[in-house]
C-alpha atoms as a PDB file:
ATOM      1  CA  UNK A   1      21.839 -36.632  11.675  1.00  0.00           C
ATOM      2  CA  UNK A   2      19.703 -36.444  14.642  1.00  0.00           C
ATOM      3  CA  UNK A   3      16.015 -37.185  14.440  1.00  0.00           C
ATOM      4  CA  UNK A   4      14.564 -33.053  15.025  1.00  0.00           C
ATOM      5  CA  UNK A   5      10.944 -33.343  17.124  1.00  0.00           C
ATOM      6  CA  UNK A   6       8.508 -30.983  17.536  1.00  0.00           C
ATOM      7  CA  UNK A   7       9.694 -30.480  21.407  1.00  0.00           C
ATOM      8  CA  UNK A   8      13.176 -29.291  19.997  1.00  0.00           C
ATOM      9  CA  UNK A   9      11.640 -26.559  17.780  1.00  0.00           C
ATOM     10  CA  UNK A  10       9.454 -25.663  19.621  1.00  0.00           C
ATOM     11  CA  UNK A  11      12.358 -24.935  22.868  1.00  0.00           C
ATOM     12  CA  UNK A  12      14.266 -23.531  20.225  1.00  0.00           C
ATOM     13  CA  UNK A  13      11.368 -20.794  19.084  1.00  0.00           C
ATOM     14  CA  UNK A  14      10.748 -20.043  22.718  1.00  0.00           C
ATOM     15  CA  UNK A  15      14.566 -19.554  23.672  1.00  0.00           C
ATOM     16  CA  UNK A  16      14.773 -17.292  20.550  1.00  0.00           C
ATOM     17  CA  UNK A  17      11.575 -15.867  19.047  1.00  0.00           C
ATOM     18  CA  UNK A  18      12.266 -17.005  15.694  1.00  0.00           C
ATOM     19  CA  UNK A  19       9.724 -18.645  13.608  1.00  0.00           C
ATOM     20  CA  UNK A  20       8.734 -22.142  13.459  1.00  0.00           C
ATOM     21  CA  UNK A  21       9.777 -22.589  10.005  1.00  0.00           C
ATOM     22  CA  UNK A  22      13.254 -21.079  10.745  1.00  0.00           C
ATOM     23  CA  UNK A  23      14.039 -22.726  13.860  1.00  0.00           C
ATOM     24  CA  UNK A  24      13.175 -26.123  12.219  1.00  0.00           C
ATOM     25  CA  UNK A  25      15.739 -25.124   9.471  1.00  0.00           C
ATOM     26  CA  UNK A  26      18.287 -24.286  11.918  1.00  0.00           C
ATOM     27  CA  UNK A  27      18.144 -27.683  13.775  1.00  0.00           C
ATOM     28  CA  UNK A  28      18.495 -29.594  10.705  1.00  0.00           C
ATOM     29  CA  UNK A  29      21.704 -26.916   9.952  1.00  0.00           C
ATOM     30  CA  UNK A  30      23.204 -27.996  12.806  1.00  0.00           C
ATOM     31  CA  UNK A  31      22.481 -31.602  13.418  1.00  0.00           C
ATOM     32  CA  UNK A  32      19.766 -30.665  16.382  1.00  0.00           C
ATOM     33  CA  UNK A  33      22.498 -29.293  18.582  1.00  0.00           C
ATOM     34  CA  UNK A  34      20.701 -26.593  20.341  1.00  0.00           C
ATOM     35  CA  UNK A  35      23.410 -24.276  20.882  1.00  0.00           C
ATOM     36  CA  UNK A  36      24.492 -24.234  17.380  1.00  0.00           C
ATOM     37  CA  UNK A  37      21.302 -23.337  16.673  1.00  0.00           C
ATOM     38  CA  UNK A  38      21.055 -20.633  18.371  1.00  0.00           C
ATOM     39  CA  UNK A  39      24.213 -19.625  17.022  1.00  0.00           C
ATOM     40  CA  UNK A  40      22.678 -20.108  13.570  1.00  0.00           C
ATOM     41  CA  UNK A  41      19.652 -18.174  13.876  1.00  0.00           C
ATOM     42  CA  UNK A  42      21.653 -15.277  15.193  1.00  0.00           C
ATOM     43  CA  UNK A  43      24.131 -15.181  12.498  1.00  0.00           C
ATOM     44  CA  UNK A  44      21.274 -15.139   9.833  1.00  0.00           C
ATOM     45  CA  UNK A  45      19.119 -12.507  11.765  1.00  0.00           C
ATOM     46  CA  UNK A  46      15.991 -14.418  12.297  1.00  0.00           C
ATOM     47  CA  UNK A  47      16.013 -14.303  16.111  1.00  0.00           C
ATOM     48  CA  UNK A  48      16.855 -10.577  16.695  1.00  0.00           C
ATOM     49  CA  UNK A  49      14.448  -9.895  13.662  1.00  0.00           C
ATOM     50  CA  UNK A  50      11.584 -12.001  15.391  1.00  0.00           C
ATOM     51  CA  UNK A  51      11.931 -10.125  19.117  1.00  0.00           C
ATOM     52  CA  UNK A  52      11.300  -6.684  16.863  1.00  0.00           C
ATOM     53  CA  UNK A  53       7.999  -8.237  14.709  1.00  0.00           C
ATOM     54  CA  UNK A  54       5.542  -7.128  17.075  1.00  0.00           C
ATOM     55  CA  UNK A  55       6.771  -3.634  17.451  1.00  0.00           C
ATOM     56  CA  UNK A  56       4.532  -1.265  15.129  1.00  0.00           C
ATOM     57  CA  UNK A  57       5.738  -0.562  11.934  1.00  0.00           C
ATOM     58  CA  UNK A  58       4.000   2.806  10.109  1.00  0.00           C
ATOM     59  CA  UNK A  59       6.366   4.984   8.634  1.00  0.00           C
ATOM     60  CA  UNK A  60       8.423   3.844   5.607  1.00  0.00           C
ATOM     61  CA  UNK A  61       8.231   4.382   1.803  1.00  0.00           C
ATOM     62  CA  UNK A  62       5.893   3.906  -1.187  1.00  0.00           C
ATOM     63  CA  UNK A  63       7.614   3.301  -4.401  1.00  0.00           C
ATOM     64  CA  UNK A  64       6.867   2.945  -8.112  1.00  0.00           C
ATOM     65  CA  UNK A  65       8.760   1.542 -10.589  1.00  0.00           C
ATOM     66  CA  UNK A  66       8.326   1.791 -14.578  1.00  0.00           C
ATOM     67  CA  UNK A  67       9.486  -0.531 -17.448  1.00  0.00           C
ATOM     68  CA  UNK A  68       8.737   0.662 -20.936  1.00  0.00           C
ATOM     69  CA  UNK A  69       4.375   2.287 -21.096  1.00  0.00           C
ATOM     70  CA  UNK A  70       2.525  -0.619 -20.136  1.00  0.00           C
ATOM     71  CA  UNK A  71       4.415  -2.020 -16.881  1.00  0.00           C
ATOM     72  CA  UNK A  72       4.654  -0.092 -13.478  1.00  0.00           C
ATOM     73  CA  UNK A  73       4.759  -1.766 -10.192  1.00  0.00           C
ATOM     74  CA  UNK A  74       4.023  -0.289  -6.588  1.00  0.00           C
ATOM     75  CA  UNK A  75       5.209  -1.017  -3.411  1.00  0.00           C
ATOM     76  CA  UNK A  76       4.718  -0.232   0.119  1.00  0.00           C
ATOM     77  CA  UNK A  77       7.858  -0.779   2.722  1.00  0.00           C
ATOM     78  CA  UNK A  78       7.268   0.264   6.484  1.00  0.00           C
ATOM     79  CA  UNK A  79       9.637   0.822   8.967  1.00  0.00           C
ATOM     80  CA  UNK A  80       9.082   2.094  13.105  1.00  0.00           C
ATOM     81  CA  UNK A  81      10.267   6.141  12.547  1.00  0.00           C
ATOM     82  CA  UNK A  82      10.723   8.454  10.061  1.00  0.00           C
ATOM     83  CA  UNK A  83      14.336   8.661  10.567  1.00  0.00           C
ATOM     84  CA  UNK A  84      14.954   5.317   9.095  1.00  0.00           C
ATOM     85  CA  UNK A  85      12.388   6.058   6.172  1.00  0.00           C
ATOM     86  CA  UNK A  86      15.115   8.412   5.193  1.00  0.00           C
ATOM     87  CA  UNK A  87      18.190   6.199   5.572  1.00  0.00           C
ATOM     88  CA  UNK A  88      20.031   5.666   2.221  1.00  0.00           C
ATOM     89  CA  UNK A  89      19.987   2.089   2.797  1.00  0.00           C
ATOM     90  CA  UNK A  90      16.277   1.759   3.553  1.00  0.00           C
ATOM     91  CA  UNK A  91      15.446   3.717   0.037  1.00  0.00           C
ATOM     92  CA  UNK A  92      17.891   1.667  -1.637  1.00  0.00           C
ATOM     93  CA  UNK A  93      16.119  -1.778  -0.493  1.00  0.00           C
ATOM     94  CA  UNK A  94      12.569  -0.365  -1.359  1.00  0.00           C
ATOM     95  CA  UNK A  95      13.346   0.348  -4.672  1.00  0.00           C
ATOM     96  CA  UNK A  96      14.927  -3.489  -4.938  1.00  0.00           C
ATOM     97  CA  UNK A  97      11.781  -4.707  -3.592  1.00  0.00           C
ATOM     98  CA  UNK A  98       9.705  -2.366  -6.255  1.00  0.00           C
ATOM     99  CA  UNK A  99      11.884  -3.542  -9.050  1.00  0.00           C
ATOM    100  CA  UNK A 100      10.857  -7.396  -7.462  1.00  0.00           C
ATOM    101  CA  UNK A 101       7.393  -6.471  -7.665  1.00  0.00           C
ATOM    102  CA  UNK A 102       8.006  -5.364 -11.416  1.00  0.00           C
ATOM    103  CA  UNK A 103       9.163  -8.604 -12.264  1.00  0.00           C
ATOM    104  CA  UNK A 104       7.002 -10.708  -9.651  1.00  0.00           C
ATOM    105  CA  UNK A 105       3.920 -12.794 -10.942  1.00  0.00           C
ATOM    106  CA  UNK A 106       2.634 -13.084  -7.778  1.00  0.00           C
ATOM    107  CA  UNK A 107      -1.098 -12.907  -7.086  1.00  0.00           C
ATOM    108  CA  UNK A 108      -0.587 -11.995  -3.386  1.00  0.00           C
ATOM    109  CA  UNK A 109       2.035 -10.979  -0.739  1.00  0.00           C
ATOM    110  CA  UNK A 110       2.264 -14.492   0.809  1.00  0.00           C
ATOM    111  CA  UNK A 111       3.558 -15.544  -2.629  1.00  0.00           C
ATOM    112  CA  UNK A 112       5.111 -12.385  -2.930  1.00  0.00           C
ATOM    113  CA  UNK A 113       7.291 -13.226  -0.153  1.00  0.00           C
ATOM    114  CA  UNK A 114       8.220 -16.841  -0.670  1.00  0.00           C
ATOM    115  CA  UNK A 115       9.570 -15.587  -4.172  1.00  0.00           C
ATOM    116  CA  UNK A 116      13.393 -15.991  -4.673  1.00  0.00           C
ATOM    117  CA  UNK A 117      14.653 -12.506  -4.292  1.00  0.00           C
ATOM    118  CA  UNK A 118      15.904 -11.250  -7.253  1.00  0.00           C
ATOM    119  CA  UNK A 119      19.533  -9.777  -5.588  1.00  0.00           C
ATOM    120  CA  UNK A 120      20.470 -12.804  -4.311  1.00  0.00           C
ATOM    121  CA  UNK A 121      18.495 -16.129  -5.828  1.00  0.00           C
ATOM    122  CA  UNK A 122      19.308 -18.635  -3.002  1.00  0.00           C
ATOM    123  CA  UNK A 123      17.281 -16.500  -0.441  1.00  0.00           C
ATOM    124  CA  UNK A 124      13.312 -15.570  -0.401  1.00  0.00           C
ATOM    125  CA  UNK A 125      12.239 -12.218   0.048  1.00  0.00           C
ATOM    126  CA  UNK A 126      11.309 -13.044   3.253  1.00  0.00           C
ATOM    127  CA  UNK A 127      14.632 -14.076   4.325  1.00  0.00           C
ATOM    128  CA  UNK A 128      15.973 -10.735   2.622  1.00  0.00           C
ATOM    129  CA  UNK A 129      13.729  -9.104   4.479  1.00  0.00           C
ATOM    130  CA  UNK A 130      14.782 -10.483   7.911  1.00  0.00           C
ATOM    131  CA  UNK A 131      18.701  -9.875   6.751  1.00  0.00           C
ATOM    132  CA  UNK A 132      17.939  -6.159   6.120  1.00  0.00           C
ATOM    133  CA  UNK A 133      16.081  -6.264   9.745  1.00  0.00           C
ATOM    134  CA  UNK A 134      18.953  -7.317  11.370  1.00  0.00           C
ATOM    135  CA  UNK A 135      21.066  -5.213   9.666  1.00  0.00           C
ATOM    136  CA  UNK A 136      18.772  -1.598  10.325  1.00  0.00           C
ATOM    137  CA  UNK A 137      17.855  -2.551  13.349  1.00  0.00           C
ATOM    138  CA  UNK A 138      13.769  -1.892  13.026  1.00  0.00           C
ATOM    139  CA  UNK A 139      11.032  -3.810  12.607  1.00  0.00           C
ATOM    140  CA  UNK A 140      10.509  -3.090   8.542  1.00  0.00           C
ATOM    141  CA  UNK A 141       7.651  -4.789   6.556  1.00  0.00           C
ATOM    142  CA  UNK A 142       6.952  -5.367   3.033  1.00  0.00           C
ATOM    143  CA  UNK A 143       2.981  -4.110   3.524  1.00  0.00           C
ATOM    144  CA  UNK A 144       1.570  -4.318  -0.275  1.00  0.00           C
ATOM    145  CA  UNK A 145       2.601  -4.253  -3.515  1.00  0.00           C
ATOM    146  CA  UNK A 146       0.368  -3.860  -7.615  1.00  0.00           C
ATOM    147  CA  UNK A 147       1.534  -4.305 -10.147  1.00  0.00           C
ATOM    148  CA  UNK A 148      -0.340  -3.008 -13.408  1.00  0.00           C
ATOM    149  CA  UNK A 149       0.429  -3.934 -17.343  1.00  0.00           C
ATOM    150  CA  UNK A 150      -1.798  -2.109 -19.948  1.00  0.00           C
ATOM    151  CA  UNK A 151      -3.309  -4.416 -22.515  1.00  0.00           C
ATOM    152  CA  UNK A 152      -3.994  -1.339 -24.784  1.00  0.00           C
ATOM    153  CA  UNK A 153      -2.533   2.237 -23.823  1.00  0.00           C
ATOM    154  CA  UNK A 154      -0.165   2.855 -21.397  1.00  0.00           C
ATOM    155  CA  UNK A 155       0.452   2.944 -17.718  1.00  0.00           C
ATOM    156  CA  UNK A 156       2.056   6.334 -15.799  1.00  0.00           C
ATOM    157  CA  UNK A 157       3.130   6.776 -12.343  1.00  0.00           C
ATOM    158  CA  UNK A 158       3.976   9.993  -9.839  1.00  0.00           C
ATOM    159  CA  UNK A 159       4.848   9.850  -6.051  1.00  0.00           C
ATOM    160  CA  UNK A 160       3.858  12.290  -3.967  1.00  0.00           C
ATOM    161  CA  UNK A 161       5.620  13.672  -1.041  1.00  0.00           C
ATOM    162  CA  UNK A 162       9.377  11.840  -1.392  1.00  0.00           C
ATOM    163  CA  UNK A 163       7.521   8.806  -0.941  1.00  0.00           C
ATOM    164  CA  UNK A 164       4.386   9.167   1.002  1.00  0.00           C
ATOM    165  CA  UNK A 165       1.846   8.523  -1.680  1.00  0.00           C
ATOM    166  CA  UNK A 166       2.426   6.149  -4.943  1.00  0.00           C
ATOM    167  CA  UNK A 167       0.089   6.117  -7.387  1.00  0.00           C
ATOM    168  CA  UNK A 168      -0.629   4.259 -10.931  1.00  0.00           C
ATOM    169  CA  UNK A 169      -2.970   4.997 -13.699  1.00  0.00           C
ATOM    170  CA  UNK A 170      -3.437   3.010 -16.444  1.00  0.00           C
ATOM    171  CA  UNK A 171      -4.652   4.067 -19.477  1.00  0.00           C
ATOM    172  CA  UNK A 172      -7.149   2.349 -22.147  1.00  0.00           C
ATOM    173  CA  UNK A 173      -6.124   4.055 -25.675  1.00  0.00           C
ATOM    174  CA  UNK A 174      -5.018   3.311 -29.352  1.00  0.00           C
ATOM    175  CA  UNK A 175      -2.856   6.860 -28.967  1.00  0.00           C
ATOM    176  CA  UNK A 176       0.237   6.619 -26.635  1.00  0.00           C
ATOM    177  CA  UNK A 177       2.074  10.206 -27.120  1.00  0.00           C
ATOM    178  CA  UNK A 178       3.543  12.556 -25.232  1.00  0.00           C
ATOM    179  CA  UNK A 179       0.199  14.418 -24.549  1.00  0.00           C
ATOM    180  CA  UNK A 180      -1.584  11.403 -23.650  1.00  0.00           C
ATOM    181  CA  UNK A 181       0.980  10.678 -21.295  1.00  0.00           C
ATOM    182  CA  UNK A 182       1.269  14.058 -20.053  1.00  0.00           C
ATOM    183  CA  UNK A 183      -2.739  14.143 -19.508  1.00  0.00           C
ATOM    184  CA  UNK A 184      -2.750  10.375 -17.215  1.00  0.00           C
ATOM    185  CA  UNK A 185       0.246  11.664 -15.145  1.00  0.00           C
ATOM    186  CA  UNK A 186      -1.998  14.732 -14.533  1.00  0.00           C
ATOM    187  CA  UNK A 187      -5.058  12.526 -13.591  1.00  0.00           C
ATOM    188  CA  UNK A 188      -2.107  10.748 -11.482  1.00  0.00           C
ATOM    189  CA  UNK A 189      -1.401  13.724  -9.331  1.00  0.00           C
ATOM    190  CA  UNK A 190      -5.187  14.296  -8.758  1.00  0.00           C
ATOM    191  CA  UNK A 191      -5.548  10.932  -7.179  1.00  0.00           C
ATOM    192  CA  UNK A 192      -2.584  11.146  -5.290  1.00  0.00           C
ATOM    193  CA  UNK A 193      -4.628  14.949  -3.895  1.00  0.00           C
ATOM    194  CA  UNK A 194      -7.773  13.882  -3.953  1.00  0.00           C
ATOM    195  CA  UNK A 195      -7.902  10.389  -3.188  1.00  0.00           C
ATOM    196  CA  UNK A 196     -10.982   8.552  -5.124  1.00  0.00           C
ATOM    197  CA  UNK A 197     -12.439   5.301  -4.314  1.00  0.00           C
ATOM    198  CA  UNK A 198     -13.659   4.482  -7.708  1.00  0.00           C
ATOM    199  CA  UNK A 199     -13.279   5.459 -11.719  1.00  0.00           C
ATOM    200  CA  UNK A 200     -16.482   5.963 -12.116  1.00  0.00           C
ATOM    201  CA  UNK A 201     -20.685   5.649 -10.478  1.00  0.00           C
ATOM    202  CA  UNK A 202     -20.772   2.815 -12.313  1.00  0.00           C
ATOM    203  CA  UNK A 203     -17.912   0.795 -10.467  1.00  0.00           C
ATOM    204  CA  UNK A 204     -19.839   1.744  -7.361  1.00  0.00           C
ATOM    205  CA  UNK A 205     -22.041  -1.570  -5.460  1.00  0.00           C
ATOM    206  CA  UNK A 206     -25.485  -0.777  -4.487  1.00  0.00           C
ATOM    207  CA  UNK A 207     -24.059  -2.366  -0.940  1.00  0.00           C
ATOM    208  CA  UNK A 208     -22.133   0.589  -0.759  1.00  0.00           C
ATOM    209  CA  UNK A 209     -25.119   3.316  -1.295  1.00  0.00           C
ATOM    210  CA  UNK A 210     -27.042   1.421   0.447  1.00  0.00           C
ATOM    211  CA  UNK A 211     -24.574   2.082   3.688  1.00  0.00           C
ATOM    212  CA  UNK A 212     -24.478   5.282   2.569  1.00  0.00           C
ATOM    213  CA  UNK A 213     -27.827   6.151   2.316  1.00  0.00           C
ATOM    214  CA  UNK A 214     -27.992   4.565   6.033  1.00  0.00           C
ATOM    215  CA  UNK A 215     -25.886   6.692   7.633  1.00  0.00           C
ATOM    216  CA  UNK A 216     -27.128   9.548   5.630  1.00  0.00           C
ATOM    217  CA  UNK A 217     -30.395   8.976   6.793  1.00  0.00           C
ATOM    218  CA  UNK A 218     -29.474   8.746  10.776  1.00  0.00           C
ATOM    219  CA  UNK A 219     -27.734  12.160   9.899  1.00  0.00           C
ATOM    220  CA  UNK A 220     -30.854  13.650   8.680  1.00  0.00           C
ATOM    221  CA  UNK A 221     -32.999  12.523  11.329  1.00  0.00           C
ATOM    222  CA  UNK A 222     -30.648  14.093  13.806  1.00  0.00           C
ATOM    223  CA  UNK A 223     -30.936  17.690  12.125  1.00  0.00           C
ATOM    224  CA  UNK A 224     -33.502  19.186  14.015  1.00  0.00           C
ATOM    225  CA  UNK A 225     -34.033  21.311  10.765  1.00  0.00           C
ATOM    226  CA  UNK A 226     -34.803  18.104   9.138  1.00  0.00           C
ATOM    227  CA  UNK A 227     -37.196  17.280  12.128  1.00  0.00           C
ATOM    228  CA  UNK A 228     -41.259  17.084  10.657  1.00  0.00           C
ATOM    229  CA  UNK A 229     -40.320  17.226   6.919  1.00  0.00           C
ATOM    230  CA  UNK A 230     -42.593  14.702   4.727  1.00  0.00           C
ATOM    231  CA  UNK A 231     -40.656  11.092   3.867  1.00  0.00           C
ATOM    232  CA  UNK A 232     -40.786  12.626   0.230  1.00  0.00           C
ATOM    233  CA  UNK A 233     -38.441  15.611   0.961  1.00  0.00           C
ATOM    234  CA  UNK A 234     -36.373  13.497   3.384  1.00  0.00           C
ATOM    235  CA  UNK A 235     -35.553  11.278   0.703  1.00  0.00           C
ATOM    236  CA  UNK A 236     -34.318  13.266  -1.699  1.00  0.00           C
ATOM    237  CA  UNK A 237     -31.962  15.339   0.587  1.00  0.00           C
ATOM    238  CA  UNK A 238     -30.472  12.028   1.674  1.00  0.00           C
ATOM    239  CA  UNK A 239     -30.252  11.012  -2.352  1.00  0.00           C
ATOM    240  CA  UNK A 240     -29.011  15.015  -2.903  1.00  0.00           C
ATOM    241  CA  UNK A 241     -26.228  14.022  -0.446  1.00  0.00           C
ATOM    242  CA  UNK A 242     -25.877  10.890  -1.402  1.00  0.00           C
ATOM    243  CA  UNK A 243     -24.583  11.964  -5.308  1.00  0.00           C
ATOM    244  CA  UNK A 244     -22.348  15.079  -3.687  1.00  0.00           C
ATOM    245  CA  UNK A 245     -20.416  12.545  -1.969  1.00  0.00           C
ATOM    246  CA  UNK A 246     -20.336  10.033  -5.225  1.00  0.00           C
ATOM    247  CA  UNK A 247     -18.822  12.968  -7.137  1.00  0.00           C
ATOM    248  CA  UNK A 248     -16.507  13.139  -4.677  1.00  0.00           C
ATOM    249  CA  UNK A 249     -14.928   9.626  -4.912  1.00  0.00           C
ATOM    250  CA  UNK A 250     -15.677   9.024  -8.183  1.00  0.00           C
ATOM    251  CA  UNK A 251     -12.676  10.239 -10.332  1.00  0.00           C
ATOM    252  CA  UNK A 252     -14.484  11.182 -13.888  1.00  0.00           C
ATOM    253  CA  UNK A 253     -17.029  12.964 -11.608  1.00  0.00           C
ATOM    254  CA  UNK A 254     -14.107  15.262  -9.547  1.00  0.00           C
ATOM    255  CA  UNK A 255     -13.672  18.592 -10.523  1.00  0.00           C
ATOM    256  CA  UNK A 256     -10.339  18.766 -12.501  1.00  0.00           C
ATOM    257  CA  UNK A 257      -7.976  20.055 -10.280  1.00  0.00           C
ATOM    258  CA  UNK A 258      -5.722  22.150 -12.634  1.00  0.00           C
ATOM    259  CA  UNK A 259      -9.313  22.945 -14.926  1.00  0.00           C
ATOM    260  CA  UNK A 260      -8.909  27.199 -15.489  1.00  0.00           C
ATOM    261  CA  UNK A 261     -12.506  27.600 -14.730  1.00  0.00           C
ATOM    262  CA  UNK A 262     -12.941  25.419 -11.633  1.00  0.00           C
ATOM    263  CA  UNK A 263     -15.847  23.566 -13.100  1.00  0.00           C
ATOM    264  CA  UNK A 264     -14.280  20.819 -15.449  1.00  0.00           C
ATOM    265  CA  UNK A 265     -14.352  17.370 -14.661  1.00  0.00           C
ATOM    266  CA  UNK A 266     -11.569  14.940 -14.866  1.00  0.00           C
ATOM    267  CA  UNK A 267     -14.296  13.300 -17.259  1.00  0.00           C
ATOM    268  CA  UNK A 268     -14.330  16.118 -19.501  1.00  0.00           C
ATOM    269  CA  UNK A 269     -11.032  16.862 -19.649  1.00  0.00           C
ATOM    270  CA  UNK A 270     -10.146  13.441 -20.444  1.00  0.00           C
ATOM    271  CA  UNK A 271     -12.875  13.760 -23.507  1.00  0.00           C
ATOM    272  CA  UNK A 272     -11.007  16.897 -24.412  1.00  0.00           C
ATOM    273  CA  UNK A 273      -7.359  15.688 -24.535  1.00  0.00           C
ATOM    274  CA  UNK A 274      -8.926  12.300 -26.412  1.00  0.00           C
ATOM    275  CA  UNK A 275     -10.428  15.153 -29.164  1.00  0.00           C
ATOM    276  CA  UNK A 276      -6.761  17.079 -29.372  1.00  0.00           C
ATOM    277  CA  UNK A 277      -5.371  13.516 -30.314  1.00  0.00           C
ATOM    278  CA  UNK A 278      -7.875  11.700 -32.222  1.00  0.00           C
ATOM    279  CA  UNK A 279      -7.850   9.214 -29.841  1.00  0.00           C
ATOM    280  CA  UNK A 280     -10.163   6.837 -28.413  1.00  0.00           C
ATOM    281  CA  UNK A 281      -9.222   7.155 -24.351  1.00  0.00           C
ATOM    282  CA  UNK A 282     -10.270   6.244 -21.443  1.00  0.00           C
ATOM    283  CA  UNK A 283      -9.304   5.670 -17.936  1.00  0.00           C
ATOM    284  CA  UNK A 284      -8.967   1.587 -16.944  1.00  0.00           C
ATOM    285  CA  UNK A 285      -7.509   1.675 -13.284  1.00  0.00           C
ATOM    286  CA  UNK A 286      -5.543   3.512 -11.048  1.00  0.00           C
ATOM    287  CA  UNK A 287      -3.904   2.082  -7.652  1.00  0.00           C
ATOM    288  CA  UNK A 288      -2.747   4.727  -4.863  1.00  0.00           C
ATOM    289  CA  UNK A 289      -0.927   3.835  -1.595  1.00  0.00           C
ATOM    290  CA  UNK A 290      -0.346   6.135   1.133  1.00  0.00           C
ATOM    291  CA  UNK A 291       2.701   5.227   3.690  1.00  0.00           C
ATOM    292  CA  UNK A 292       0.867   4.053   6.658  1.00  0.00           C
ATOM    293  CA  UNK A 293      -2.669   3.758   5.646  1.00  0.00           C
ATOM    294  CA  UNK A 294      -4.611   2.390   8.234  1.00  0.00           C
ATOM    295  CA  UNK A 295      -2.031   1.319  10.434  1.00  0.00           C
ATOM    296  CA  UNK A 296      -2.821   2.295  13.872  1.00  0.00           C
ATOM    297  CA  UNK A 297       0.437   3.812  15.235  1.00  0.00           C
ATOM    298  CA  UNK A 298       1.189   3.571  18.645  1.00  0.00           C
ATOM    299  CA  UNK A 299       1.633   7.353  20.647  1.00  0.00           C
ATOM    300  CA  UNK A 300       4.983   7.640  22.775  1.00  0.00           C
ATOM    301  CA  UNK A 301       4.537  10.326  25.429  1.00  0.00           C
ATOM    302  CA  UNK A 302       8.342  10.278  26.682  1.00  0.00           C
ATOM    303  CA  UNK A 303       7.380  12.072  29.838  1.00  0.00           C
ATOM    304  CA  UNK A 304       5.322   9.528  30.993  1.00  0.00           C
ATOM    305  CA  UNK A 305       7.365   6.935  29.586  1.00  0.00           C
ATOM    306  CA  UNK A 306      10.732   8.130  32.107  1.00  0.00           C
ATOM    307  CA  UNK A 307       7.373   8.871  35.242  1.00  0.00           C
ATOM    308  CA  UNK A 308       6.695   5.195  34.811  1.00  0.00           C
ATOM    309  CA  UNK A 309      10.256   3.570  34.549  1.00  0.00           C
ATOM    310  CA  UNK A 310      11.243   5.828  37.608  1.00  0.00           C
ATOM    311  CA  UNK A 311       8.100   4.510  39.750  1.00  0.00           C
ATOM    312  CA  UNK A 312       8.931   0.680  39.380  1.00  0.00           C
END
């Protein structure tokens, strides 16, 4: 077998676009014939899956999966457009990465991804996930994935929006019934609307009120209302302001969403379905992922984009 230097890979990686890793595989494949190579990377995706990686990927899928109460997993899957989010064969691969997730110990996507994939043990997920590339024809990308087992209680799940939102709550209790579960799915559906940062004030860092209070205060002293007032009165609208928008992304402190009177709190209606069932409840954690989060997607303007390619 020839000896495979770093020269080799590395004209292999240029000629291609696959990754180092893969290209070094390849060579040793093939005996360090560069052609063959080539050929090799092809036929297993990598290089056509490579030359899309840079192209941004912010549509796709969030999924949750369930096994028995106490295990749920959630994953996040992009692909480039909506159209392919949609695909029958794109759904179908989420939910075999979800059900991975379920059954994945890993404590981060890097491990995540050098996992043997479940559907087919002799590949990773990462070398699923350039397969299924080359076979859709997008850039895709596993984003994130949680996965959340309850040491007491239970864990529920709802997805919002065929997809768009996923969200887990997991729930601390010595009661696991059908009203229990009925009650955390509830509390599911207000995270997915209402989106909360936190349980609770107390999960909340003093770096983060601190920030707070900062830009609170520059707002204030831009209010030419505000303009004159004594430091005393200052202060406490800044710390009135401050606790409106901790109520906000706190979840006990939310108004209930479905409450009848449009005052109760997810905190007291969690201390009211713990009465109706005896039960000693509480809410432990919930995880929510929104297709696309944060991802800076690029803006096609097709008119300009046929103006340019007719001026060059």
């Amino acid at each position: 077998m020839a000896d495979i230097t770093a020269a080799m890979v590395k004209e292999l990686r240029e000629n291609t676009g696959a990754g180092m890793m893969d290209c070094k595989k390849a060579l040793n494949e093939t005996g360090g014939n560069m052609e063959e190579a080539v050929e090799y990377l092809r036929k297993n995706g990598q290089a056509k899956a490579e030359k899309k990686a840079g192209r941004i990927a912010a549509e796709g899928l969030c999924m949750v999966v369930k096994e028995g109460d106490t295990t749920a997993a959630v994953v996040e899957v992009n692909s480039e457009t909506d159209f392919v989010a949609k695909n029958a064969d794109f759904q179908a691969y989420v939910a075999a990465v979800a059900n991975q997730a379920l059954m994945s110990n890993a404590a981060d996507i890097d491990a995540f991804m050098a996992e043997a994939w479940n559907q087919d043990t002799t590949k990773t997920v990462k070398e699923a996930l350039v397969e299924k590339i080359a076979v859709i024809g997008e850039n895709l990308n596993i984003r994130r994935f949680e996965k959340v087992t309850a040491a007491r209680g239970c864990v529920v799940s709802y997805v919002h929006g065929g997809g768009r939102i996923g969200v887990i709550v997991e729930a601390d209790t010595d009661v696991v019934n059908d009203a229990v579960k009925e009650a955390m799915t509830n509390i599911a559906m207000q995270v997915a609307a209402l989106s909360p940062k936190y349980i609770s004030t107390d999960e909340v860092s003093e770096e983060y009120k601190a920030h707070e209070k900062e830009i609170l205060m520059a707002q204030i002293a831009a209010d030419p209302k505000m303009a004159g007032k004594p430091e005393k009165v200052i202060e406490g609208a800044v710390m009135g302001r401050l606790n409106k928008e901790l109520k906000e992304v706190c979840l006990l402190e939310q108004v209930y969403v479905k409450a009848e009177d449009g005052k109760q709190t997810v905190a007291q209606y969690v201390a009211q379905v713990a009465k109706e069932n005896g039960a000693d409840l509480s809410v432990k954690r919930f995880v929510r992922f929104e297709t696309g989060e944060g991802i800076e997607k690029k803006e096609e303007n097709f008119a300009e984009e046929v103006a340019k390619q007719m001026n060059q």
